[in-house]
Protein backbone atom coordinates (compact mmCIF):
# COMPACT_ATOMS: atom_id res chain seq x y z
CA UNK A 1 -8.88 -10.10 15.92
CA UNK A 2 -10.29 -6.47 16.16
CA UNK A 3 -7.05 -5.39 17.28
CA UNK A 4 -4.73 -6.78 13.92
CA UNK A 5 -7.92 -5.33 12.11
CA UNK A 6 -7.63 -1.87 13.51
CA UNK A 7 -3.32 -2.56 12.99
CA UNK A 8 -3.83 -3.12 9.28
CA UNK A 9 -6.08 0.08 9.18
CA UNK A 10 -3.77 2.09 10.26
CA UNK A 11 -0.57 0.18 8.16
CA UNK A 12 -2.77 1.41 5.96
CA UNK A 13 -3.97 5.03 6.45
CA UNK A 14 0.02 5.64 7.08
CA UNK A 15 1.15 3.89 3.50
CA UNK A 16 -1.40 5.82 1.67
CA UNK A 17 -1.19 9.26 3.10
CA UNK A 18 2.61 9.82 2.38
CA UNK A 19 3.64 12.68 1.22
CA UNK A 20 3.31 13.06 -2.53
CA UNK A 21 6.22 15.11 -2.63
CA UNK A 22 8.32 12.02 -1.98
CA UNK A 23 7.06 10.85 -6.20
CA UNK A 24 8.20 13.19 -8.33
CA UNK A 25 6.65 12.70 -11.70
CA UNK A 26 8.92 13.30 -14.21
CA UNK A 27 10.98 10.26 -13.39
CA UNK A 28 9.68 7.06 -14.98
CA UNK A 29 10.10 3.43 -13.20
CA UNK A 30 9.80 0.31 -14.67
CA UNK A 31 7.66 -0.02 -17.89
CA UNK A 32 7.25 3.52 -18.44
CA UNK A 33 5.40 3.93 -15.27
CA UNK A 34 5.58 6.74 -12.82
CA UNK A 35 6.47 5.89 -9.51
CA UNK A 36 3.81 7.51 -8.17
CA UNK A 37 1.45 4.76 -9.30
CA UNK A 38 3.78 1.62 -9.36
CA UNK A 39 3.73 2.91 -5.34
CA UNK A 40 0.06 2.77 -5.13
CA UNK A 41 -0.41 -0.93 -6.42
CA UNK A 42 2.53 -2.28 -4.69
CA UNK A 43 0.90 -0.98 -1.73
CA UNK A 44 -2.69 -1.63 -2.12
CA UNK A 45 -1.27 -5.45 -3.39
CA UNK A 46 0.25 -5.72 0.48
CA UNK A 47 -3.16 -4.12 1.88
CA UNK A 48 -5.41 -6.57 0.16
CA UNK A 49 -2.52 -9.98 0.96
CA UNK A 50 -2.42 -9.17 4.88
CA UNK A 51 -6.00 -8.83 5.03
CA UNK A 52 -6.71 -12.04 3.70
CA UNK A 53 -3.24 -13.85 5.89
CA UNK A 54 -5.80 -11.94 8.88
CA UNK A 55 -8.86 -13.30 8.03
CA UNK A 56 -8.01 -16.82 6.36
CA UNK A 57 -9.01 -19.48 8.04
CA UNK A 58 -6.63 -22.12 8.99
């Protein structure tokens, strides 16, 4: 268990530390949105559903 713990850390750490200059800001995304932040949720959403598929109990 400590081991898929430490995995989504680091999923983590990796999906959050990209390089900003990959989001430029002047385009928009979907609903007026920058991409910058549509990123961050999409990615915090997947954070916070794999650690509860980890530490559900069946």
């Amino acid at each position: 268990m400590k081991e898929k713990a430490f995995a989504l850390f680091f999923l983590a750490l990796g999906l959050f530390t990209m390089p900003l200059e990959l989001f430029p800001w002047a385009p928009k995304g979907p609903w007026g949105l920058p991409t910058l932040y549509l990123y961050f949720f999409l990615v915090w959403g997947l954070v916070i559903l794999l650690a509860y598929l980890l530490y559900r109990k069946p």
